[in-house]
Protein backbone atom coordinates (compact mmCIF):
# COMPACT_ATOMS: atom_id res chain seq x y z
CA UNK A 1 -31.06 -38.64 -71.66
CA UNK A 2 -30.58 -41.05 -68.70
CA UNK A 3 -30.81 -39.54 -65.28
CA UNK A 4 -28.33 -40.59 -63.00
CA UNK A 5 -29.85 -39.37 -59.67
CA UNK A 6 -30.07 -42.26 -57.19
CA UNK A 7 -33.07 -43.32 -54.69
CA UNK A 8 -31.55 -42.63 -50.97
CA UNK A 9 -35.29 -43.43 -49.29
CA UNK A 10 -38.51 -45.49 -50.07
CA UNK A 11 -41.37 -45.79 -48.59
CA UNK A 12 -43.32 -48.90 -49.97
CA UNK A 13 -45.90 -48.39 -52.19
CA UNK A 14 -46.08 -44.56 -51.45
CA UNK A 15 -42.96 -42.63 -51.71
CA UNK A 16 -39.27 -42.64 -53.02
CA UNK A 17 -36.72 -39.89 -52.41
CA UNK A 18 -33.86 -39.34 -54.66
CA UNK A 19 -30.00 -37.66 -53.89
CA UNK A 20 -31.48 -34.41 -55.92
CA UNK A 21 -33.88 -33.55 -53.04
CA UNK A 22 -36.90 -34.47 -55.86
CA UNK A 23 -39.60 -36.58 -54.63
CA UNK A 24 -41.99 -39.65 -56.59
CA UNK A 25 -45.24 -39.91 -54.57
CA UNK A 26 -46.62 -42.18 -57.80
CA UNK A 27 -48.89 -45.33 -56.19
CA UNK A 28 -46.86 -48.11 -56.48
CA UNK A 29 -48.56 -50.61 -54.55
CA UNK A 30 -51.38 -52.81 -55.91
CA UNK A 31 -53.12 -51.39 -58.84
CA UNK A 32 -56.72 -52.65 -57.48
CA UNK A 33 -56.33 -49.42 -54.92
CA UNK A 34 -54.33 -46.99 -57.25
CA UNK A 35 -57.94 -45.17 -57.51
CA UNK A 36 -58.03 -44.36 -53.57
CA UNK A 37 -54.93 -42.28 -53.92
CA UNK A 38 -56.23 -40.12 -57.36
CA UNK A 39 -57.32 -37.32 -57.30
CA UNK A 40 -60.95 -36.04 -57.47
CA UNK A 41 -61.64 -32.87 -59.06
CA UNK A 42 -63.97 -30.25 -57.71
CA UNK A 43 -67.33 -29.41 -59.24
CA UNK A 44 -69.92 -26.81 -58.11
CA UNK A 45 -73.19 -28.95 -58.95
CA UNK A 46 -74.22 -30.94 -56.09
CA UNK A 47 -73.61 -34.30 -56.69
CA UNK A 48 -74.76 -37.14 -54.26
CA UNK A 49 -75.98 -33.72 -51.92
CA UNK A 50 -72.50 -32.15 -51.97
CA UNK A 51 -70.64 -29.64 -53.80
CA UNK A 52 -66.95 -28.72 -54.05
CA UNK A 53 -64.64 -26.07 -54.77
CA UNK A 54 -60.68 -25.41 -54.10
CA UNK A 55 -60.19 -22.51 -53.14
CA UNK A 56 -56.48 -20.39 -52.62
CA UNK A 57 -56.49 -18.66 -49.32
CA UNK A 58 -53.10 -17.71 -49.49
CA UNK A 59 -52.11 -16.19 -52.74
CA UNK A 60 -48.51 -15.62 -51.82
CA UNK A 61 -47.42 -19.17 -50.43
CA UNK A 62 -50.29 -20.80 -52.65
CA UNK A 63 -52.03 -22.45 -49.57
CA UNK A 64 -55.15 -23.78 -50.74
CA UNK A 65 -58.17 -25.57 -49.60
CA UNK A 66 -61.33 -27.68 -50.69
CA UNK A 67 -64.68 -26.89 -49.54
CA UNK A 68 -67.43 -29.31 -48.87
CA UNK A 69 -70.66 -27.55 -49.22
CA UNK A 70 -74.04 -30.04 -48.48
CA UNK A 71 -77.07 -29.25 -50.52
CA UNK A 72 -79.83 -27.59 -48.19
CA UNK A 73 -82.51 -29.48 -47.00
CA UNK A 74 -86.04 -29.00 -45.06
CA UNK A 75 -84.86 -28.90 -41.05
CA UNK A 76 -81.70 -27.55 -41.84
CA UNK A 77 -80.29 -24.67 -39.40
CA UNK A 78 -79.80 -21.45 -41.14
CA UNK A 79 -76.09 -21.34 -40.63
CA UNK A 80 -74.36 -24.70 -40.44
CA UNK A 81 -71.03 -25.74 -38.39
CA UNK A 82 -67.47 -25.86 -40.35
CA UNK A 83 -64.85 -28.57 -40.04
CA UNK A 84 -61.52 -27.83 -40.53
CA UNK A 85 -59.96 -30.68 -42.28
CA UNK A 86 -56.55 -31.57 -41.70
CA UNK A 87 -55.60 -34.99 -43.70
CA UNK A 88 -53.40 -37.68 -43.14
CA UNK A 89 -50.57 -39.42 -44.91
CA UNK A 90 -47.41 -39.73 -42.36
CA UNK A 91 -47.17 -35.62 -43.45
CA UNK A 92 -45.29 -36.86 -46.63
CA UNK A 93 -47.80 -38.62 -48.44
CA UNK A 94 -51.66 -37.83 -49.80
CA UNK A 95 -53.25 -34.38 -50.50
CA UNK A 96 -56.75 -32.80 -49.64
CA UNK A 97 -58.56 -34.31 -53.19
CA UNK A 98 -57.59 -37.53 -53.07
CA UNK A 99 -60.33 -39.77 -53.18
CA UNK A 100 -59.58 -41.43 -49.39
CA UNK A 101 -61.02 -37.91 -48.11
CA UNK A 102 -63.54 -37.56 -50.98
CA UNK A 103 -65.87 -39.99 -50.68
CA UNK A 104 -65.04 -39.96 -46.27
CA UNK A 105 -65.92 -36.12 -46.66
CA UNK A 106 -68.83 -35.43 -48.33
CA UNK A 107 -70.42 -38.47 -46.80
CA UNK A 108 -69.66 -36.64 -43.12
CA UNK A 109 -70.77 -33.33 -45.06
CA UNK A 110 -73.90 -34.61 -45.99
CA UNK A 111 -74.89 -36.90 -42.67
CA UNK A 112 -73.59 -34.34 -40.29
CA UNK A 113 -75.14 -31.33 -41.90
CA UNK A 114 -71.88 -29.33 -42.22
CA UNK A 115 -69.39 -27.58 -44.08
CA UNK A 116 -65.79 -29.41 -44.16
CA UNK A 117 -62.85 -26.86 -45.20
CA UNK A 118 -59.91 -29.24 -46.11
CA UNK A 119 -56.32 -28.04 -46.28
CA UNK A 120 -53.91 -29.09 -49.21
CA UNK A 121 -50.98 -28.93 -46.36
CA UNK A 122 -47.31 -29.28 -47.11
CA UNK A 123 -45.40 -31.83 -47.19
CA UNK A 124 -42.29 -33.59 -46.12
CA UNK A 125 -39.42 -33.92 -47.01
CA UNK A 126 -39.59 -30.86 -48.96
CA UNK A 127 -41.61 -29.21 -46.01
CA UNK A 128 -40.37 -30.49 -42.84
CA UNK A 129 -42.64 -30.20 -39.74
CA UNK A 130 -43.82 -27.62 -38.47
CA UNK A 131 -44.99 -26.71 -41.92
CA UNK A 132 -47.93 -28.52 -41.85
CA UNK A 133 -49.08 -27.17 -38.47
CA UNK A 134 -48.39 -23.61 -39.84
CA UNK A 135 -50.55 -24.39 -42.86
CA UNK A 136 -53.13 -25.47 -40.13
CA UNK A 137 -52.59 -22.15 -38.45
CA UNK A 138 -53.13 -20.46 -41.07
CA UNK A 139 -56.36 -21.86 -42.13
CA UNK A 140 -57.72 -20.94 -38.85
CA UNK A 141 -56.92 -17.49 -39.03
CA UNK A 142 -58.38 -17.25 -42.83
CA UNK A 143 -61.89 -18.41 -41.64
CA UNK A 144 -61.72 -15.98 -39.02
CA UNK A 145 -61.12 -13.10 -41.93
CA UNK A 146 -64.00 -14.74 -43.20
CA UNK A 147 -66.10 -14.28 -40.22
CA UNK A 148 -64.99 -10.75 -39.67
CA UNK A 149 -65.79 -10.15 -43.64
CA UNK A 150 -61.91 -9.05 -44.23
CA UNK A 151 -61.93 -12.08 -46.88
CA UNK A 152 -64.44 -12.90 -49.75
CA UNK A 153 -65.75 -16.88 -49.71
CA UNK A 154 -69.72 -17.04 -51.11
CA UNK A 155 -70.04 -20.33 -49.78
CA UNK A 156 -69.02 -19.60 -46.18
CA UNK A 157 -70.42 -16.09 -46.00
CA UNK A 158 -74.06 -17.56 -47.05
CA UNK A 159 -73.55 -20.74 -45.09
CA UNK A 160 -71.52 -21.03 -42.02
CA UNK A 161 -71.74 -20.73 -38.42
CA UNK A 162 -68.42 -19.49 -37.71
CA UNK A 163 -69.26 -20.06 -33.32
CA UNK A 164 -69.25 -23.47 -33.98
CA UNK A 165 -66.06 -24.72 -35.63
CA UNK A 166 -64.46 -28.04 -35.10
CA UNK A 167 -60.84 -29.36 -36.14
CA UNK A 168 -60.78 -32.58 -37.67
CA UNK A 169 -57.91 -34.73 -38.76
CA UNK A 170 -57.02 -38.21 -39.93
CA UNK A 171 -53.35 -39.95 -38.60
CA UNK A 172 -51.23 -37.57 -38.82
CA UNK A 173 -53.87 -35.00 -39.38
CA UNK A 174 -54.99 -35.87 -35.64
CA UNK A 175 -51.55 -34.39 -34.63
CA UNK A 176 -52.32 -31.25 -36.24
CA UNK A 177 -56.01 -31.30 -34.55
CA UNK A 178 -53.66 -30.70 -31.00
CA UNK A 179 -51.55 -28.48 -32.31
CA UNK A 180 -53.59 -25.60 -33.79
CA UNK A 181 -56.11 -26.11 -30.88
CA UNK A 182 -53.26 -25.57 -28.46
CA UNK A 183 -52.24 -22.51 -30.32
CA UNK A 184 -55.98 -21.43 -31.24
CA UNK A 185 -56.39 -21.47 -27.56
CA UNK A 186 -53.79 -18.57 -26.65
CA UNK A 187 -55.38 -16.66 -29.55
CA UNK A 188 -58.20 -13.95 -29.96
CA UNK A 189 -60.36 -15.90 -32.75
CA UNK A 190 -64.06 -13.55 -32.08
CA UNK A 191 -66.13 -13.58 -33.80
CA UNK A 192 -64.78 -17.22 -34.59
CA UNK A 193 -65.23 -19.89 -32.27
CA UNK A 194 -63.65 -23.18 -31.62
CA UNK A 195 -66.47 -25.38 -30.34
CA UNK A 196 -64.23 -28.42 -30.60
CA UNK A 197 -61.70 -31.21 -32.33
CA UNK A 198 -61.51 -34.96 -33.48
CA UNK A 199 -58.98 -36.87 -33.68
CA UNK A 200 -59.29 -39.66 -35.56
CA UNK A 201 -56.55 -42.35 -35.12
CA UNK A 202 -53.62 -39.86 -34.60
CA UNK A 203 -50.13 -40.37 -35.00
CA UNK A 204 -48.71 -40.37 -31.81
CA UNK A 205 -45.87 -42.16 -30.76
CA UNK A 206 -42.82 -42.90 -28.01
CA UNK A 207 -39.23 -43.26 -29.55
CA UNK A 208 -39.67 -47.06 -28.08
CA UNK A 209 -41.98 -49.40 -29.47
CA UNK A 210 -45.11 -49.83 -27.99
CA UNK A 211 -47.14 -53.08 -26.88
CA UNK A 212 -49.47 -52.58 -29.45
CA UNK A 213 -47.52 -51.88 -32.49
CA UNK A 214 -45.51 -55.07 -31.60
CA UNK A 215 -48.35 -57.25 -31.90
CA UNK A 216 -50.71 -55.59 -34.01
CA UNK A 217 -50.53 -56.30 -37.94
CA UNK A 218 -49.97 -53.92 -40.64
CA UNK A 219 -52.72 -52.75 -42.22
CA UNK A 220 -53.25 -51.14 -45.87
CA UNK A 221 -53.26 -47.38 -43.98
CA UNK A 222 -50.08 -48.35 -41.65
CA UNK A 223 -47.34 -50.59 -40.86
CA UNK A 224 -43.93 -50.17 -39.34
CA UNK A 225 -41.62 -48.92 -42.29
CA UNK A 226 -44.37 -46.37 -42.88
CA UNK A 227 -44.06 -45.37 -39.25
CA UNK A 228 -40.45 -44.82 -38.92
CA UNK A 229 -39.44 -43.85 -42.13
CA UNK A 230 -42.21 -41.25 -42.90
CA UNK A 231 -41.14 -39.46 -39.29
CA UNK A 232 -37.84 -39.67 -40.14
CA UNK A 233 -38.56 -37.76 -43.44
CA UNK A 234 -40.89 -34.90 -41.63
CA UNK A 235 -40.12 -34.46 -37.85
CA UNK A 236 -37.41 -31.08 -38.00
CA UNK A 237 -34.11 -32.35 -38.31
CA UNK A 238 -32.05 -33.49 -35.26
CA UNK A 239 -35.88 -34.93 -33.33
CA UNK A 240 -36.98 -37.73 -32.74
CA UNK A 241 -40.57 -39.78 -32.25
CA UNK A 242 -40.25 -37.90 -28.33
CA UNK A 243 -40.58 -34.59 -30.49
CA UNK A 244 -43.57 -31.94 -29.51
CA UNK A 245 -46.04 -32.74 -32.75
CA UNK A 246 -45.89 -36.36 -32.58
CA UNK A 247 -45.97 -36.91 -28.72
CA UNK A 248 -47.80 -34.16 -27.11
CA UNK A 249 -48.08 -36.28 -24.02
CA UNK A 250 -44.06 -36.38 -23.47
CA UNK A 251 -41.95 -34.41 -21.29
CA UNK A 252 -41.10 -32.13 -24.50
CA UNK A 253 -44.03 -31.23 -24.94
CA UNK A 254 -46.04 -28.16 -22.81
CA UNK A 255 -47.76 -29.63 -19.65
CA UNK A 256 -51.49 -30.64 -21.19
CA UNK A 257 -52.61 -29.19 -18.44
CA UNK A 258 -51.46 -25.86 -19.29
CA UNK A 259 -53.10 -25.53 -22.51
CA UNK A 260 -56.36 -24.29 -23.42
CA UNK A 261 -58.23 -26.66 -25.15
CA UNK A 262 -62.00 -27.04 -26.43
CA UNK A 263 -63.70 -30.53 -25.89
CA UNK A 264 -61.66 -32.86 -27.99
CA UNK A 265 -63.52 -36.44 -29.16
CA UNK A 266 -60.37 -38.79 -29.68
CA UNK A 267 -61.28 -41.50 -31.68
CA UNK A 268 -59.34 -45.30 -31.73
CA UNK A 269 -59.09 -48.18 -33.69
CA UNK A 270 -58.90 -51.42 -31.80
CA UNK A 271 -56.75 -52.94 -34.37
CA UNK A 272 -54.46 -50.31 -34.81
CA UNK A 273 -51.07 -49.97 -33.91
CA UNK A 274 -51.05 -46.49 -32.33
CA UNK A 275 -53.79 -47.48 -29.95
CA UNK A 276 -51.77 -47.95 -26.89
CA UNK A 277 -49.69 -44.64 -27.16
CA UNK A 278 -53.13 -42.79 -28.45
CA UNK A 279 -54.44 -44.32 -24.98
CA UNK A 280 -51.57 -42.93 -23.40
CA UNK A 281 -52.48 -39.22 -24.79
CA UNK A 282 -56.18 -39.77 -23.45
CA UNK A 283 -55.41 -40.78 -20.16
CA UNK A 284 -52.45 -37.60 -20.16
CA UNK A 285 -55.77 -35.57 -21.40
CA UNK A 286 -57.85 -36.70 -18.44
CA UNK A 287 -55.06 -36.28 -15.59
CA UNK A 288 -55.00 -32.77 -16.90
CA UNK A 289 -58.44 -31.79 -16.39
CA UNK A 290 -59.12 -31.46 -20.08
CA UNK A 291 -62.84 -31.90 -21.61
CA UNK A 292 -61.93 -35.47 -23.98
CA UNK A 293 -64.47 -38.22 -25.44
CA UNK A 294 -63.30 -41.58 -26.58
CA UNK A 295 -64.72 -43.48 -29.38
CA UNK A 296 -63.49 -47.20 -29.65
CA UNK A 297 -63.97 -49.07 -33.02
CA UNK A 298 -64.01 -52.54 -32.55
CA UNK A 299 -62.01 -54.94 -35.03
CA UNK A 300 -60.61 -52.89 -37.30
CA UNK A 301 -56.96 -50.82 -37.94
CA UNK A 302 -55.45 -47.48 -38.56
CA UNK A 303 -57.49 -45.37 -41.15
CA UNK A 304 -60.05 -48.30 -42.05
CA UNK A 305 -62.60 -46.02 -42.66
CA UNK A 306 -60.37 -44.45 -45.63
CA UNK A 307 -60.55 -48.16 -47.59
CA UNK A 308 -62.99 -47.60 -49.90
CA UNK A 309 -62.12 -51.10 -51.48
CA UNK A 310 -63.04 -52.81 -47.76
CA UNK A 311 -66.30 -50.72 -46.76
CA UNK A 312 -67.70 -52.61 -50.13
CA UNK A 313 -66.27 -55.95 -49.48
CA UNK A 314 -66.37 -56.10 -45.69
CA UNK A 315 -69.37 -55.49 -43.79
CA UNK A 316 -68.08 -55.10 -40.51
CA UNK A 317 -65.61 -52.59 -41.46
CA UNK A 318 -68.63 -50.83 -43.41
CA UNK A 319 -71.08 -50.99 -40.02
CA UNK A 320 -68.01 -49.56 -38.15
CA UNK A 321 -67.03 -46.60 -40.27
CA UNK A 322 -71.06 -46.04 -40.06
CA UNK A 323 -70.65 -46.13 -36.34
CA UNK A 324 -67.64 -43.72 -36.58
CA UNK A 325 -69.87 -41.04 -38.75
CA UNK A 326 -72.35 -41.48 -36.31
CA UNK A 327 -70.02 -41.13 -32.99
CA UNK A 328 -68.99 -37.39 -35.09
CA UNK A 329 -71.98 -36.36 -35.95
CA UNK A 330 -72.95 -36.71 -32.49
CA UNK A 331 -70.12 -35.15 -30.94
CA UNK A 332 -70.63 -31.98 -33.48
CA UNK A 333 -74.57 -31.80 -32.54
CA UNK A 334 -74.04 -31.70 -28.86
CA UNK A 335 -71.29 -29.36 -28.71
């Protein structure tokens, strides 16, 4: 039987939505990378010093996420600190076990010395923002069941320091890094603690274009279309780029300096075209008295730590996602 539903939206290489409301995220764009977008299933043996498990938090709405669990070794604290994971993808594309954040993850797992608790958020368009920053939300407030022992997870009970967790998010997942932090700050978390958040490269933007994504290139993790057309698909219907979640800096968004925030490490990509408007939220960040670390890469775009493909071929981009790991870890260890 033919189907006779028609595309209405496409998003090169990534995504294509059809009149029906259903939704083809199949790779489309050179086969070379198809891997980088598969997923990677979890196993419970340590391999290469980490082990993995998905895990649903949320039986009623399904919300699940994968755990990142480094193998002890000699010098290791007793408890270690959790990162809350939120991932990237424009919040239409990519999912918590794709093997972008797989082989990103349990590299930070391992080097850092801590346990990373990804979220398999929703999605637009099916699950227009705020979705994703409630499934970010509620994350939060399962690990602090955990802490209080009002939830059952082995792994964390045995392993994690629940005073020292960090937010942690890629692109888009940045955005999410603000969000929850902004809201984790109005809540009553004890015995949890939010020591503190990184952002790497996060999606914010100003309805008009910016200096830098006029002359920067497009890059395998970002260009333009991607931009506009994923935002289009997520932000709530009716908003624009000026909207809350994508520019916290704006005058839509509550006065930074109102929030309570733990020390945030915001991390930026030379090359990328978001730098100038993430520059913008770090200078916003310091006017308002708030506790924020920068971390420049040199040379490289949006995400470039994600291309597995380039940290084998390139070795600049492979000393500077090194740098980046390191820049984390630190930030982690000193707060």
């Amino acid at each position: 039987m033919v189907s006779d539903k028609k595309l209405v939206q496409e998003v090169t290489g990534w995504l294509k939505v059809f009149d029906d409301g259903s939704v083809d995220r199949t790779w489309t764009g050179p086969p070379e990378a198809r891997f980088m977008t598969e997923p990677v299933p979890p196993h419970h043996e340590f391999k290469n010093g980490v082990a993995t498990s998905d895990v649903i938090i949320d039986s009623t709405s399904g919300l699940t996420v994968r755990i990142y669990l480094p193998e002890k070794k000699p010098g290791d604290e007793d408890k270690l600190p959790v990162l809350l994971h939120f991932h990237g993808g424009g919040f239409c594309v990519s999912q918590a076990d794709w093997y972008i954040y797989y082989h990103t993850y349990t590299a930070l797992a391992s080097r850092a010395r801590v346990i990373c608790v990804s979220v398999y958020l929703r999605r637009a368009p099916e699950n227009r923002l705020p979705a994703a920053c409630e499934d970010g939300y509620s994350a939060l407030l399962w690990l602090q069941c955990v802490a209080k022992g009002q939830s059952e997870q082995p792994w964390l009970h045995s392993h994690a320091d629940f005073t020292r967790v960090f937010l942690i998010g890629d692109s888009s997942g940045g955005n999410l890094v603000h969000q929850v932090a902004a809201v984790g700050g109005k809540m009553q978390l004890s015995p949890l603690r939010l020591a503190g958040g990184v952002m790497i490269h996060p999606g914010f933007v100003r309805p008009e274009r910016s200096k830098s994504e006029l002359q920067q290139k497009d890059s395998p993790f970002l260009t333009l279309e991607m931009l506009d057309k994923f935002l289009k698909l997520a932000l709530p219907v009716g908003s624009n780029k000026e909207h809350p979640i994508t520019c916290p800096m704006g005058a839509a968004a509550p006065p930074i300096s109102d929030l309570k925030l733990p020390p945030l490490l915001l991390c930026v990509a030379e090359k990328d075209q978001l730098m100038d408007t993430e520059m913008e939220y770090y200078e916003a960040m310091k006017k308002g008295g708030k506790d924020v670390e920068l971390l420049i890469n040199k040379g490289v775009g949006h995400s470039f730590y994600l291309d597995k493909i380039a940290l084998l071929t390139d070795p600049h981009t492979a000393a500077q996602a090194d740098h980046l790991i390191a820049g984390i870890t630190d930030f982690i260890k000193n707060h």
